[in-house]
PDB file of N, CA and C in Angstrom:
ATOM      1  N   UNK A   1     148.442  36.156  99.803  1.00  0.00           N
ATOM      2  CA  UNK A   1     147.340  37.070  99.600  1.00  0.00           C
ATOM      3  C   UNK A   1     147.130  37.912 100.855  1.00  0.00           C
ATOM      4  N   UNK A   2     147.158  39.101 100.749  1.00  0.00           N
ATOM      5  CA  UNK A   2     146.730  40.196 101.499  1.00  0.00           C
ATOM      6  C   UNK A   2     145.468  40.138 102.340  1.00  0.00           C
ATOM      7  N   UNK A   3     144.998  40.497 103.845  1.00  0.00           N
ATOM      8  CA  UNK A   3     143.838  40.017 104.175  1.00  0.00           C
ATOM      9  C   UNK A   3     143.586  40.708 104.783  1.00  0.00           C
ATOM     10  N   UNK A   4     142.416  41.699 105.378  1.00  0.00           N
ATOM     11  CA  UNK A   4     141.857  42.564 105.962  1.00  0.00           C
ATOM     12  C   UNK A   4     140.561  42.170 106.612  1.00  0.00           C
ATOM     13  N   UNK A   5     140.330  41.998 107.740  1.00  0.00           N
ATOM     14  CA  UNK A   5     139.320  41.339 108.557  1.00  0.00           C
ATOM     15  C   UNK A   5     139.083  42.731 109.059  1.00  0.00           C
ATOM     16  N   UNK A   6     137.758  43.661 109.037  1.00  0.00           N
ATOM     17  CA  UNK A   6     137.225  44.771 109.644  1.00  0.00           C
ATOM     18  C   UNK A   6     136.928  44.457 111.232  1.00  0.00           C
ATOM     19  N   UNK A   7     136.086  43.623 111.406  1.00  0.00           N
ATOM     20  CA  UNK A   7     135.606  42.919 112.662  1.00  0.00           C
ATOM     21  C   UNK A   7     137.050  43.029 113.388  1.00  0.00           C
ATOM     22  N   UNK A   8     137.967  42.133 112.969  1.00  0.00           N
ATOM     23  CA  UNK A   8     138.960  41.641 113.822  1.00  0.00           C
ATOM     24  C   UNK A   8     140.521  42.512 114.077  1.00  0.00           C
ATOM     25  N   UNK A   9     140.604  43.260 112.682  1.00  0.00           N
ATOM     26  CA  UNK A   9     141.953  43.781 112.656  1.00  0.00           C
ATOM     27  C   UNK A   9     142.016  45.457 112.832  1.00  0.00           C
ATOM     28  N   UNK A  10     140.828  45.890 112.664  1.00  0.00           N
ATOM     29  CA  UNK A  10     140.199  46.988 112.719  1.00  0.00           C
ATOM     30  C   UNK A  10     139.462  47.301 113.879  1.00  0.00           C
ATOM     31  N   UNK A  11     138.287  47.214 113.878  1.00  0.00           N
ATOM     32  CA  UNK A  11     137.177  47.788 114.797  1.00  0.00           C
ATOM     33  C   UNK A  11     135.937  47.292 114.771  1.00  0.00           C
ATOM     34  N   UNK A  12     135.395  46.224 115.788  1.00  0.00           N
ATOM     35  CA  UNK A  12     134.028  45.718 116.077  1.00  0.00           C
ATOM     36  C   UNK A  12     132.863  46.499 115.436  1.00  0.00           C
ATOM     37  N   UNK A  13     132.793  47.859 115.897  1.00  0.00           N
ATOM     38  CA  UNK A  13     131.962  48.649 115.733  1.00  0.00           C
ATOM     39  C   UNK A  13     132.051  49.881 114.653  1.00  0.00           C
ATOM     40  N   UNK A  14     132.225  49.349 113.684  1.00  0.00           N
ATOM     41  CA  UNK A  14     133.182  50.701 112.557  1.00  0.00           C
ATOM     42  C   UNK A  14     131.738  51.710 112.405  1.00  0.00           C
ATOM     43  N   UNK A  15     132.236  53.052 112.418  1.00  0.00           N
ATOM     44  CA  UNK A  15     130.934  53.923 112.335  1.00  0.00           C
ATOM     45  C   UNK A  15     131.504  55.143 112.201  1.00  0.00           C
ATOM     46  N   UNK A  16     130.829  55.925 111.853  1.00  0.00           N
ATOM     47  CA  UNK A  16     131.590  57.518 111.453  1.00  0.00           C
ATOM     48  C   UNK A  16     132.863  57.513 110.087  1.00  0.00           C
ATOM     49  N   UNK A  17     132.422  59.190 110.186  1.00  0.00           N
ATOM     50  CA  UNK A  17     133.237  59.237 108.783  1.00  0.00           C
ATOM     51  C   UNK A  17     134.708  59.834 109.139  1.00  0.00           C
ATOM     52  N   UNK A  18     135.003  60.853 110.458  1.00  0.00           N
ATOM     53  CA  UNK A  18     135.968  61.307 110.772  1.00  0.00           C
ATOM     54  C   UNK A  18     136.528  60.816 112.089  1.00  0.00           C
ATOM     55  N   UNK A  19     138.143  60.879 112.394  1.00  0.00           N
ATOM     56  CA  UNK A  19     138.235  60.711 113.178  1.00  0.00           C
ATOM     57  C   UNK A  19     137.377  61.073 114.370  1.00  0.00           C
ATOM     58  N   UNK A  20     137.116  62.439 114.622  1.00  0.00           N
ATOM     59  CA  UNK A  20     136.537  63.155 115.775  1.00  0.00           C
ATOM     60  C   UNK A  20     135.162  62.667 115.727  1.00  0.00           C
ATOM     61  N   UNK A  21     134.778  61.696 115.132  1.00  0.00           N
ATOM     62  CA  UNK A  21     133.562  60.863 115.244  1.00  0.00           C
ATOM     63  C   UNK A  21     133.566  59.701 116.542  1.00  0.00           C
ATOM     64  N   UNK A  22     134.982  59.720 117.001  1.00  0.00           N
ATOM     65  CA  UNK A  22     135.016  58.290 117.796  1.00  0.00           C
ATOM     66  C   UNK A  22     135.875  57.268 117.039  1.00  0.00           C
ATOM     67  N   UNK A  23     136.410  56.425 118.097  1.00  0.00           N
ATOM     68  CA  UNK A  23     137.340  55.094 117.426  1.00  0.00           C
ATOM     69  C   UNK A  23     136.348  54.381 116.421  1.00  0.00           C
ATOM     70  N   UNK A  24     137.047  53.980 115.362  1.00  0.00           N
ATOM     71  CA  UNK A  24     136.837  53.284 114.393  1.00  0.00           C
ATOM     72  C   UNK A  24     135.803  53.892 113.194  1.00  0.00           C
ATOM     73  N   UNK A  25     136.461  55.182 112.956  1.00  0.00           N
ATOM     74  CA  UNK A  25     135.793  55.830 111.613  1.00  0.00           C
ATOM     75  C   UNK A  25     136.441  55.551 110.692  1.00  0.00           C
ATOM     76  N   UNK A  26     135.944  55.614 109.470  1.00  0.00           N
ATOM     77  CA  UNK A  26     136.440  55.580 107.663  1.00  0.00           C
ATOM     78  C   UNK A  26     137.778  55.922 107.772  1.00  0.00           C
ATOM     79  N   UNK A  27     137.605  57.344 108.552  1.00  0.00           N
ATOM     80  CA  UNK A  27     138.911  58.190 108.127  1.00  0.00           C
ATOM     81  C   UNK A  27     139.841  57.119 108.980  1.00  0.00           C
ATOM     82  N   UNK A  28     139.967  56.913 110.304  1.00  0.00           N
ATOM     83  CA  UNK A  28     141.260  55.603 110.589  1.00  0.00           C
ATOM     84  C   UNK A  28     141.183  54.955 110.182  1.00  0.00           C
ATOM     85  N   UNK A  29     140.022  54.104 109.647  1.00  0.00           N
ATOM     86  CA  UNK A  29     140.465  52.618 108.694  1.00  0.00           C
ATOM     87  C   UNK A  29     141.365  53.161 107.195  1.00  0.00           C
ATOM     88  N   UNK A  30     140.834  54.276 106.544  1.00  0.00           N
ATOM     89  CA  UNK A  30     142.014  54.613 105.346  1.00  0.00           C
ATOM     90  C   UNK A  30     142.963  54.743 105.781  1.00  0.00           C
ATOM     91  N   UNK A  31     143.348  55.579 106.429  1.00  0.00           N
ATOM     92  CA  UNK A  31     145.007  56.331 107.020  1.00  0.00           C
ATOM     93  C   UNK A  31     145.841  55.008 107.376  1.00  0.00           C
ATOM     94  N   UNK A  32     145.312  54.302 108.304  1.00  0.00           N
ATOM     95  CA  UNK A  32     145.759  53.868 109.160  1.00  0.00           C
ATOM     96  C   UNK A  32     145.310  52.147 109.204  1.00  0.00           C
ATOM     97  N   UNK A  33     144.930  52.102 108.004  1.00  0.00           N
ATOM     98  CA  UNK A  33     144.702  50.258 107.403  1.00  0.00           C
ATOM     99  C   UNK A  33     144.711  49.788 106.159  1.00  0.00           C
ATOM    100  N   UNK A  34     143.626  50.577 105.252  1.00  0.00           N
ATOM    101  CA  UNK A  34     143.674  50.494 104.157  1.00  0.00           C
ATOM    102  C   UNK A  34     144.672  50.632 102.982  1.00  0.00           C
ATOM    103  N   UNK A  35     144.925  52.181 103.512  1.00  0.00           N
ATOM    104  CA  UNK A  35     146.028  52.704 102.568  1.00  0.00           C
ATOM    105  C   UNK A  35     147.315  51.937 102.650  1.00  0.00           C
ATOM    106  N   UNK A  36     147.703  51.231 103.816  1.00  0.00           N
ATOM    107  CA  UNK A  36     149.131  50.880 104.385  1.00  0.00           C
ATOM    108  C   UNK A  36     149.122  49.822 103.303  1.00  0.00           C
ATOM    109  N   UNK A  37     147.865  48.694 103.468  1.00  0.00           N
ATOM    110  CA  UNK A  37     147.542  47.395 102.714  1.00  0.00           C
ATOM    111  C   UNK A  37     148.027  47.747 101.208  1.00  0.00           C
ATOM    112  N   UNK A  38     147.140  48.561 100.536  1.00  0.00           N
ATOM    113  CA  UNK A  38     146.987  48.968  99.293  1.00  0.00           C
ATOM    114  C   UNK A  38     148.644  48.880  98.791  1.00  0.00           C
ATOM    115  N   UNK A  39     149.002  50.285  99.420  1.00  0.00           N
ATOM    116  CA  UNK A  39     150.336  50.289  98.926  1.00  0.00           C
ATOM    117  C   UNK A  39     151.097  49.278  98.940  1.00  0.00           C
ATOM    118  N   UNK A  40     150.927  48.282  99.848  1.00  0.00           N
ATOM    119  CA  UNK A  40     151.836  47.365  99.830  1.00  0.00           C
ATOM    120  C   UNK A  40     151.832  46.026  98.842  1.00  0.00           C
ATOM    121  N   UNK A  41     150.809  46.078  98.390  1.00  0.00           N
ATOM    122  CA  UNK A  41     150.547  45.085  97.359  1.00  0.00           C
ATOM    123  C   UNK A  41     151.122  45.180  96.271  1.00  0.00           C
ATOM    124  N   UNK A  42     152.040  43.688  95.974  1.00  0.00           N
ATOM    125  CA  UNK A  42     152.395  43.576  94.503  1.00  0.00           C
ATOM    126  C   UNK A  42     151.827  43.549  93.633  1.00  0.00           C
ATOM    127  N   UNK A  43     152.470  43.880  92.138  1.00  0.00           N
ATOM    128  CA  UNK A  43     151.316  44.105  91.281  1.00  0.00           C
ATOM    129  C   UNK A  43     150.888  42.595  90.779  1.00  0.00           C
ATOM    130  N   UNK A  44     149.243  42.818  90.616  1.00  0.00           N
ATOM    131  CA  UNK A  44     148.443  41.710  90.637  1.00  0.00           C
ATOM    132  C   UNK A  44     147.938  41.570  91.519  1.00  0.00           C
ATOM    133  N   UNK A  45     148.426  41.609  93.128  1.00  0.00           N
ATOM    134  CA  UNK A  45     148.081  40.767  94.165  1.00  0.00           C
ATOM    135  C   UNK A  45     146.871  41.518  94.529  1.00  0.00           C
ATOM    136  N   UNK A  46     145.764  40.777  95.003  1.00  0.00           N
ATOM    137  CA  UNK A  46     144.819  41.911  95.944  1.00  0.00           C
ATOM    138  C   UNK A  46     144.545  41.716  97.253  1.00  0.00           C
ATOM    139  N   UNK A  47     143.755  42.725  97.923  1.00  0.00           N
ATOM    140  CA  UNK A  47     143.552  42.681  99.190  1.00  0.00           C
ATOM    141  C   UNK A  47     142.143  41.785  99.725  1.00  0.00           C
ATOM    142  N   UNK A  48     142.145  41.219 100.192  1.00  0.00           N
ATOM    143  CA  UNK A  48     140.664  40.530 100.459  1.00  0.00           C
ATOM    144  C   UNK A  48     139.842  41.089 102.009  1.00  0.00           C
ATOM    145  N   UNK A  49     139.224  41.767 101.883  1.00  0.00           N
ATOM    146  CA  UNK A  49     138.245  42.616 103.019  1.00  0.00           C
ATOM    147  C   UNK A  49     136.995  41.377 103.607  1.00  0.00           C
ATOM    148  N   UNK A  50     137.105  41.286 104.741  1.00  0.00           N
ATOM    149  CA  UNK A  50     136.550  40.330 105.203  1.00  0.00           C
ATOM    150  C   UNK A  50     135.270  41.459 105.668  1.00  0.00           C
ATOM    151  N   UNK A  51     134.306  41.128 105.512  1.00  0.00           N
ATOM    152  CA  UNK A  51     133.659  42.196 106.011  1.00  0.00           C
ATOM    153  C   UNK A  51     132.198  41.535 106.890  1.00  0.00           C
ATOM    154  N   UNK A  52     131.557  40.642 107.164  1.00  0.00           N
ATOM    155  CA  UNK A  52     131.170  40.050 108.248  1.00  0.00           C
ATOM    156  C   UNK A  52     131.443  39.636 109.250  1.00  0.00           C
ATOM    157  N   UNK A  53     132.320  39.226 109.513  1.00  0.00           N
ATOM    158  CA  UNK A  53     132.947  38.658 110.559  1.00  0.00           C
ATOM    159  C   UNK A  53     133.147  39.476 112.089  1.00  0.00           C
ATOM    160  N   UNK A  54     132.497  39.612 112.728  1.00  0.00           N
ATOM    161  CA  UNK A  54     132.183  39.924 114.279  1.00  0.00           C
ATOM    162  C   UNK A  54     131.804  41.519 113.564  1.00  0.00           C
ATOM    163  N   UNK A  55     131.171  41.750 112.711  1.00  0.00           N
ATOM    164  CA  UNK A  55     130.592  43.144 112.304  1.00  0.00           C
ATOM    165  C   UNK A  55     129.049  43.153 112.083  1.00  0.00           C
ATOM    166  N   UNK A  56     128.261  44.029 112.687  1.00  0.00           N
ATOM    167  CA  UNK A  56     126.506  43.833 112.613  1.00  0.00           C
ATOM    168  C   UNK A  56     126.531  44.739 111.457  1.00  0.00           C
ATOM    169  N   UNK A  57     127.452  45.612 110.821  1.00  0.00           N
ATOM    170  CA  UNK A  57     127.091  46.491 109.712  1.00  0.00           C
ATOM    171  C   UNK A  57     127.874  47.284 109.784  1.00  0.00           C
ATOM    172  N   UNK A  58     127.640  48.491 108.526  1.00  0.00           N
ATOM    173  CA  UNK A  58     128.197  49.852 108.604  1.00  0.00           C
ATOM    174  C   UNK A  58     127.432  51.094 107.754  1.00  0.00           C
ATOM    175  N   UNK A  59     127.596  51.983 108.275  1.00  0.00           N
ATOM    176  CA  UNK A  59     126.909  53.008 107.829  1.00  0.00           C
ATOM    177  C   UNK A  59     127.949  53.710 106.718  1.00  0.00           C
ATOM    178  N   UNK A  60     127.285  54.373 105.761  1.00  0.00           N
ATOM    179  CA  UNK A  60     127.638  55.174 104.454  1.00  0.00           C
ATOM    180  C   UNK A  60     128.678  55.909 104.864  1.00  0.00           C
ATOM    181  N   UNK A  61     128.300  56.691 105.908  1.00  0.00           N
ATOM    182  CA  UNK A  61     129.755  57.823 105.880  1.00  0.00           C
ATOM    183  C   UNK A  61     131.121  56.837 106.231  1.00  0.00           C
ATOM    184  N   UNK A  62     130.592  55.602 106.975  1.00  0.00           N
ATOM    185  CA  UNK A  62     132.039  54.788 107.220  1.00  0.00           C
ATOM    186  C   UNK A  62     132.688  54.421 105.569  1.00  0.00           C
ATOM    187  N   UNK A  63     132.121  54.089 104.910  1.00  0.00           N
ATOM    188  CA  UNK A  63     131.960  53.755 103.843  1.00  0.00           C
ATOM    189  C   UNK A  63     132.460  54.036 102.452  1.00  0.00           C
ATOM    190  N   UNK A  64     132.099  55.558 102.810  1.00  0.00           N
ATOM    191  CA  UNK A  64     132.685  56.501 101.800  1.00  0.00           C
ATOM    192  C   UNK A  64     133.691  57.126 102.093  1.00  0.00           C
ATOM    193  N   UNK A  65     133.780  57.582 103.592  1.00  0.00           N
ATOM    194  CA  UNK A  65     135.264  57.891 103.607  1.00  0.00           C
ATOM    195  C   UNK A  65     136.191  56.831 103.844  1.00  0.00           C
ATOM    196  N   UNK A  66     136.204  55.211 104.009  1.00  0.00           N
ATOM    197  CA  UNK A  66     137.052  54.503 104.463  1.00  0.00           C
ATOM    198  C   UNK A  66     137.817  53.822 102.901  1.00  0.00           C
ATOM    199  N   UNK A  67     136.774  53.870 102.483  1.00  0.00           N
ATOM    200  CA  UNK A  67     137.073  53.279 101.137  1.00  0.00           C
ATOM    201  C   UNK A  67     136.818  54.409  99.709  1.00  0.00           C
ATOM    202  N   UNK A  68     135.939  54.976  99.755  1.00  0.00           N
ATOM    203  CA  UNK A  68     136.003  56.211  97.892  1.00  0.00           C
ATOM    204  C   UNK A  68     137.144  57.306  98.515  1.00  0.00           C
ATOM    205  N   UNK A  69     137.389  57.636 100.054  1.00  0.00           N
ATOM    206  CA  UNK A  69     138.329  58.565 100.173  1.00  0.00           C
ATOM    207  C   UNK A  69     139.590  58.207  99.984  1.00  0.00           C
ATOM    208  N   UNK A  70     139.858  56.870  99.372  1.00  0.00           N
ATOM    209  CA  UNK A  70     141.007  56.605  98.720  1.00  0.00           C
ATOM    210  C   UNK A  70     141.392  57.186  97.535  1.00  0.00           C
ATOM    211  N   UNK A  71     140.142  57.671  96.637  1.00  0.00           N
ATOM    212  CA  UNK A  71     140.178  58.122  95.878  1.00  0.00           C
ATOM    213  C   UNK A  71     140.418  59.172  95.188  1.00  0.00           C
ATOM    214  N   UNK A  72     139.388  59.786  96.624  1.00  0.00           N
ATOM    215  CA  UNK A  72     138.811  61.195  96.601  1.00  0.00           C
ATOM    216  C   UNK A  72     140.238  61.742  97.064  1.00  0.00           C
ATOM    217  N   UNK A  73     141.323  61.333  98.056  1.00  0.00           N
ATOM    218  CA  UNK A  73     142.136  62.382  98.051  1.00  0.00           C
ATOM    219  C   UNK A  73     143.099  61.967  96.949  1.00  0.00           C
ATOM    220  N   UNK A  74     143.060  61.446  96.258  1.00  0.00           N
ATOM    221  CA  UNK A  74     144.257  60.997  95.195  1.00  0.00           C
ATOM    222  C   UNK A  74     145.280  60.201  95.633  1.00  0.00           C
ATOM    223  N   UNK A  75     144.783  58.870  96.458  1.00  0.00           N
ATOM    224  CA  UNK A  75     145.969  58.196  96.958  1.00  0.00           C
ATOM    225  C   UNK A  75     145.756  56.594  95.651  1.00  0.00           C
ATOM    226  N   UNK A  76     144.776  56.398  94.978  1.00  0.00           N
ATOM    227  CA  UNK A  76     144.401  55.762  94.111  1.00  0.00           C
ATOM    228  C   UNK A  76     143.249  55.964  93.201  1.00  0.00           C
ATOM    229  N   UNK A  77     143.615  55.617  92.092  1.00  0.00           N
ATOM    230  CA  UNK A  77     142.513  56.004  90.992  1.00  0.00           C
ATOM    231  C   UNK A  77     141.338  54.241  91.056  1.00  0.00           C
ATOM    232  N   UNK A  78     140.200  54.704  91.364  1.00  0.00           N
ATOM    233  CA  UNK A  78     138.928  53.877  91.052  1.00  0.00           C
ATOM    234  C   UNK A  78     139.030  52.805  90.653  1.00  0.00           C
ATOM    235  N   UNK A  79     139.402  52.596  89.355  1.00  0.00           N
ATOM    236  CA  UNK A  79     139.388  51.232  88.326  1.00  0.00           C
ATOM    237  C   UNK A  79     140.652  50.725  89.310  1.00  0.00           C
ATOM    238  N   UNK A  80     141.759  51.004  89.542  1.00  0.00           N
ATOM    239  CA  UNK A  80     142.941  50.341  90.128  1.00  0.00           C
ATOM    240  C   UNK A  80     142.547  49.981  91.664  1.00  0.00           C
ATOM    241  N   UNK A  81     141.897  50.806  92.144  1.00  0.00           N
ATOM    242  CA  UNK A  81     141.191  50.308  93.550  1.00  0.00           C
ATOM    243  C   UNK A  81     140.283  49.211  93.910  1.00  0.00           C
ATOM    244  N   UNK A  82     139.443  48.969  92.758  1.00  0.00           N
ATOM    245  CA  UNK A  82     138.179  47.862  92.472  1.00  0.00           C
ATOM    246  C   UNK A  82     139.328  46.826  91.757  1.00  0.00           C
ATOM    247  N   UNK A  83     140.350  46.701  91.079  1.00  0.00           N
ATOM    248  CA  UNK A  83     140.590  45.827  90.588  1.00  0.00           C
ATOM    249  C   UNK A  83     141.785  44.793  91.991  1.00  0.00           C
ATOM    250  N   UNK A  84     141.818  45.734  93.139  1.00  0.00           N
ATOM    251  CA  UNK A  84     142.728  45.256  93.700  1.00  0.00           C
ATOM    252  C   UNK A  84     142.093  44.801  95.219  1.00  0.00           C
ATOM    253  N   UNK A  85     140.781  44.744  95.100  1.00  0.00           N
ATOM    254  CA  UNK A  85     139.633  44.368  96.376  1.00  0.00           C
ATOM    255  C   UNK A  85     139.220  43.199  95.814  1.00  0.00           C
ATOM    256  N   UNK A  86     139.129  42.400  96.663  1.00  0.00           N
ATOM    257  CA  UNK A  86     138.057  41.368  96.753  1.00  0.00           C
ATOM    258  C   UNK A  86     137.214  41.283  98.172  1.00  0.00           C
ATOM    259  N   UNK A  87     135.736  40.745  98.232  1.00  0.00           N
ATOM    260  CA  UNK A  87     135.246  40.898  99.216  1.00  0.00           C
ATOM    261  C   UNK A  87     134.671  39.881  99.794  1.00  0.00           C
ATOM    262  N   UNK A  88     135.196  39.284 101.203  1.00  0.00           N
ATOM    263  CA  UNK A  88     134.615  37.589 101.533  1.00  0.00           C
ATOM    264  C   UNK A  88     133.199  37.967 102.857  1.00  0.00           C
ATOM    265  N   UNK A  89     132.539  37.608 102.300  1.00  0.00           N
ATOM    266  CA  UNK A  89     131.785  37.842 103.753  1.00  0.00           C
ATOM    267  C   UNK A  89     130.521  36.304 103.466  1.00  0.00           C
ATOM    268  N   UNK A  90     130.316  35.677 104.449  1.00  0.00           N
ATOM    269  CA  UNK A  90     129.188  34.539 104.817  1.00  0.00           C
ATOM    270  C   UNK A  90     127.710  34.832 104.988  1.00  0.00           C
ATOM    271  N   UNK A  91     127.455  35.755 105.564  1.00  0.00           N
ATOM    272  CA  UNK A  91     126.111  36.390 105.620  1.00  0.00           C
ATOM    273  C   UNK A  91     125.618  37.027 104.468  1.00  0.00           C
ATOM    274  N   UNK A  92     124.775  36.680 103.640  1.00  0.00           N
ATOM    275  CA  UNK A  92     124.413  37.064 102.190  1.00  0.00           C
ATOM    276  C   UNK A  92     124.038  38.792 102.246  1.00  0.00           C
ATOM    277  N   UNK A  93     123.176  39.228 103.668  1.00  0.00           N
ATOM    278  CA  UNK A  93     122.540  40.915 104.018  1.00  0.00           C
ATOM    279  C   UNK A  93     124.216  41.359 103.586  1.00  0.00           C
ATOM    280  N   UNK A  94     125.313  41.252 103.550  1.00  0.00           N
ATOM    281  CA  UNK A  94     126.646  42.313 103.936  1.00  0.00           C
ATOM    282  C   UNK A  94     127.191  41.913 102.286  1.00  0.00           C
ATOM    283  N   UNK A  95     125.999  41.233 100.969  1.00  0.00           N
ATOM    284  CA  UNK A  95     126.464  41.474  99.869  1.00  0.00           C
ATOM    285  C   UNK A  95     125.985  42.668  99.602  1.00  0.00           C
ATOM    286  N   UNK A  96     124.819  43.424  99.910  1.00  0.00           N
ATOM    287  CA  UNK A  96     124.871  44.748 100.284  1.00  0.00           C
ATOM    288  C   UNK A  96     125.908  46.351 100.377  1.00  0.00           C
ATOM    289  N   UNK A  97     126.416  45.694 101.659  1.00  0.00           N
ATOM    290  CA  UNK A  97     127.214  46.671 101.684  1.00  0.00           C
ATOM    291  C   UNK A  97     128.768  46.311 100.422  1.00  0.00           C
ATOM    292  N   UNK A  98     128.887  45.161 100.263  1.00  0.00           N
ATOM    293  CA  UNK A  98     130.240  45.016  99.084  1.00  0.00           C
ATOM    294  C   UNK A  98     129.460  45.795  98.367  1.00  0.00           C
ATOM    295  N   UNK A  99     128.431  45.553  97.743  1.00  0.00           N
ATOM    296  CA  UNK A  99     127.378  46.613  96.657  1.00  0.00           C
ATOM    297  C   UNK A  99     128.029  48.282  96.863  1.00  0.00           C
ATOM    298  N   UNK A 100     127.590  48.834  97.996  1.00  0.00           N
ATOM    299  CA  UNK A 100     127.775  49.881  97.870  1.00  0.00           C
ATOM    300  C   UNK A 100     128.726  50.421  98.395  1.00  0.00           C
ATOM    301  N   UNK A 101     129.969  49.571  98.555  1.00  0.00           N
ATOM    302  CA  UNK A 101     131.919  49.849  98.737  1.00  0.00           C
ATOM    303  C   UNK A 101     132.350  50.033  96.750  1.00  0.00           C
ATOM    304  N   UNK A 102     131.460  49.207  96.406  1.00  0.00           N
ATOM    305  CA  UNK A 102     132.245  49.301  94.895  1.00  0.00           C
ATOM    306  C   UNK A 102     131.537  50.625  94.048  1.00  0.00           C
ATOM    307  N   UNK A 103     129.724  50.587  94.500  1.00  0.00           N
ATOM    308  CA  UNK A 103     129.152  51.935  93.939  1.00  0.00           C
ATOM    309  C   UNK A 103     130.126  53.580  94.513  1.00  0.00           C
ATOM    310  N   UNK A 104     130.319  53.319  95.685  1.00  0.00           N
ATOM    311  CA  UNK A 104     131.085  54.242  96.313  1.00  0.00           C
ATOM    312  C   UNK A 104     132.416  54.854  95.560  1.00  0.00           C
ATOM    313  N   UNK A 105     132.821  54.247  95.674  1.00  0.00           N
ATOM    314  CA  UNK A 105     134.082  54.115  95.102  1.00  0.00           C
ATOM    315  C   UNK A 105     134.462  54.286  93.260  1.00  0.00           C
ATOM    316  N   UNK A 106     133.395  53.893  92.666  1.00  0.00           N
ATOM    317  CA  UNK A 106     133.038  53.478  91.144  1.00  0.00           C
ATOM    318  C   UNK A 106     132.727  55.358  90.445  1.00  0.00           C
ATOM    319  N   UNK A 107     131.796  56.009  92.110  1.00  0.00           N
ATOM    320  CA  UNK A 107     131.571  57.566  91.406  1.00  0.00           C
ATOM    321  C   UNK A 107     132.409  58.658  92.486  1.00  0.00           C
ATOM    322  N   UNK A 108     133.401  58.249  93.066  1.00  0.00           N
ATOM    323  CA  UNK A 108     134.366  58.514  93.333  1.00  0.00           C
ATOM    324  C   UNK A 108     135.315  59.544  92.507  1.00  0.00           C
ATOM    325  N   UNK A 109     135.544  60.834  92.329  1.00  0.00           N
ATOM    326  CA  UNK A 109     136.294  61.665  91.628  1.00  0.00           C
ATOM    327  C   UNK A 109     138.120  61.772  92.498  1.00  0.00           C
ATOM    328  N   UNK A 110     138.510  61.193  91.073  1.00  0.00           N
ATOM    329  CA  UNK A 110     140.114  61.471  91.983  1.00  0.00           C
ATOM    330  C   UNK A 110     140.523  62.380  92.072  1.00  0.00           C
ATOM    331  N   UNK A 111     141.544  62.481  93.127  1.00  0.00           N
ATOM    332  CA  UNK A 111     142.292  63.633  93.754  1.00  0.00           C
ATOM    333  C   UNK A 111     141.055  64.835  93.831  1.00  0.00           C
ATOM    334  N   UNK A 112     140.002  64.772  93.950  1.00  0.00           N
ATOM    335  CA  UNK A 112     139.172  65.732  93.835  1.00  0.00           C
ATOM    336  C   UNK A 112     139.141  66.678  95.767  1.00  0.00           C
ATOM    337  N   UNK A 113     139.947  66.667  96.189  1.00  0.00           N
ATOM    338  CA  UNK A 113     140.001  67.162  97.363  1.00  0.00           C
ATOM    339  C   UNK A 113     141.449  66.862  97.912  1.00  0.00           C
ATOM    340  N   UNK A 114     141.736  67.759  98.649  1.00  0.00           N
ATOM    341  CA  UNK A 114     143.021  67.680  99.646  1.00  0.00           C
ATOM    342  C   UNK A 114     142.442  66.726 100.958  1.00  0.00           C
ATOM    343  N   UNK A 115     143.711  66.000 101.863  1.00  0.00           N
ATOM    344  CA  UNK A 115     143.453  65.555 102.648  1.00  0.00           C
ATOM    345  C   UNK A 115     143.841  66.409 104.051  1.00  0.00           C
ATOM    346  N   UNK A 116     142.595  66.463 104.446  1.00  0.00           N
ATOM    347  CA  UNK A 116     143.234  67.108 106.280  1.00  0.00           C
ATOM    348  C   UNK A 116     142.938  66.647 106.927  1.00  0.00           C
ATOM    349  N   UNK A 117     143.722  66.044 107.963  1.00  0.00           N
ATOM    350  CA  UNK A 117     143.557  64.984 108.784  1.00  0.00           C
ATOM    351  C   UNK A 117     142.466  65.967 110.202  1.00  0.00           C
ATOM    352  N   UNK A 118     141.893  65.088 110.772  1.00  0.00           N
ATOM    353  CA  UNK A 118     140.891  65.680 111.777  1.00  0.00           C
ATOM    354  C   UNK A 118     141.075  64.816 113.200  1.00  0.00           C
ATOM    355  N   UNK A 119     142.463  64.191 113.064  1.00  0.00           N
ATOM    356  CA  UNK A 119     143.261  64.014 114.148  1.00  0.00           C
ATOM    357  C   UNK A 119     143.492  64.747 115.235  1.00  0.00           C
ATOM    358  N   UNK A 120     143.163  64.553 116.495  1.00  0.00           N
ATOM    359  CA  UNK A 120     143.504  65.550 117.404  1.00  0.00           C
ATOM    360  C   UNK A 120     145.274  65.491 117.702  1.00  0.00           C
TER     361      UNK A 120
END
């Protein structure tokens, strides 16, 4: 099983929606974590997002672009994205945010935008 620890494999402090926001925005966790995971999964298998673990939270724009901008640029369609997440977290406050990774994502329009990276 596939495993994604935000806290640990990612970024302590995940925040912002674009790169040029600072280390550890949405936009590097898709490019450059998410998407790699995704694709790589056999069919059936899913990814499990650890999402408490050495993390105090995250804000919406991390949120929506790290996870519905999977969508939004057409790198996966919605229903196939939710069916291939699972979400482990210990602290009951961060069933919350799983709440609004799946609302995110759920009104999510595919391919509804091009991707331009804001990479320096």
């Amino acid at each position: 099983m596939a495993k994604l620890d935000i806290g640990i494999d990612f970024n302590d402090e995940p925040s912002g929606r674009f790169y040029t926001d600072g280390p550890g925005s949405g936009e590097e966790f898709r490019e450059e974590h998410l998407k790699k995971l995704i694709n790589g999964l056999n069919t059936n298998e899913k990814l499990t997002i650890v999402l408490d673990n050495n993390v105090d939270g995250f804000g919406s724009s991390f949120l929506v672009e790290g996870f519905a901008g999977m969508v939004k640029y057409g790198y996966v369609k919605s229903s196939k994205l939710l069916d291939s997440l699972e979400f482990q977290f210990e602290d009951e406050d961060f069933e919350f945010y799983r709440n609004k990774i799946i609302q995110y994502i759920s009104e999510a329009e595919f391919d509804s935008e091009e991707y331009k990276s804001t990479k320096a």
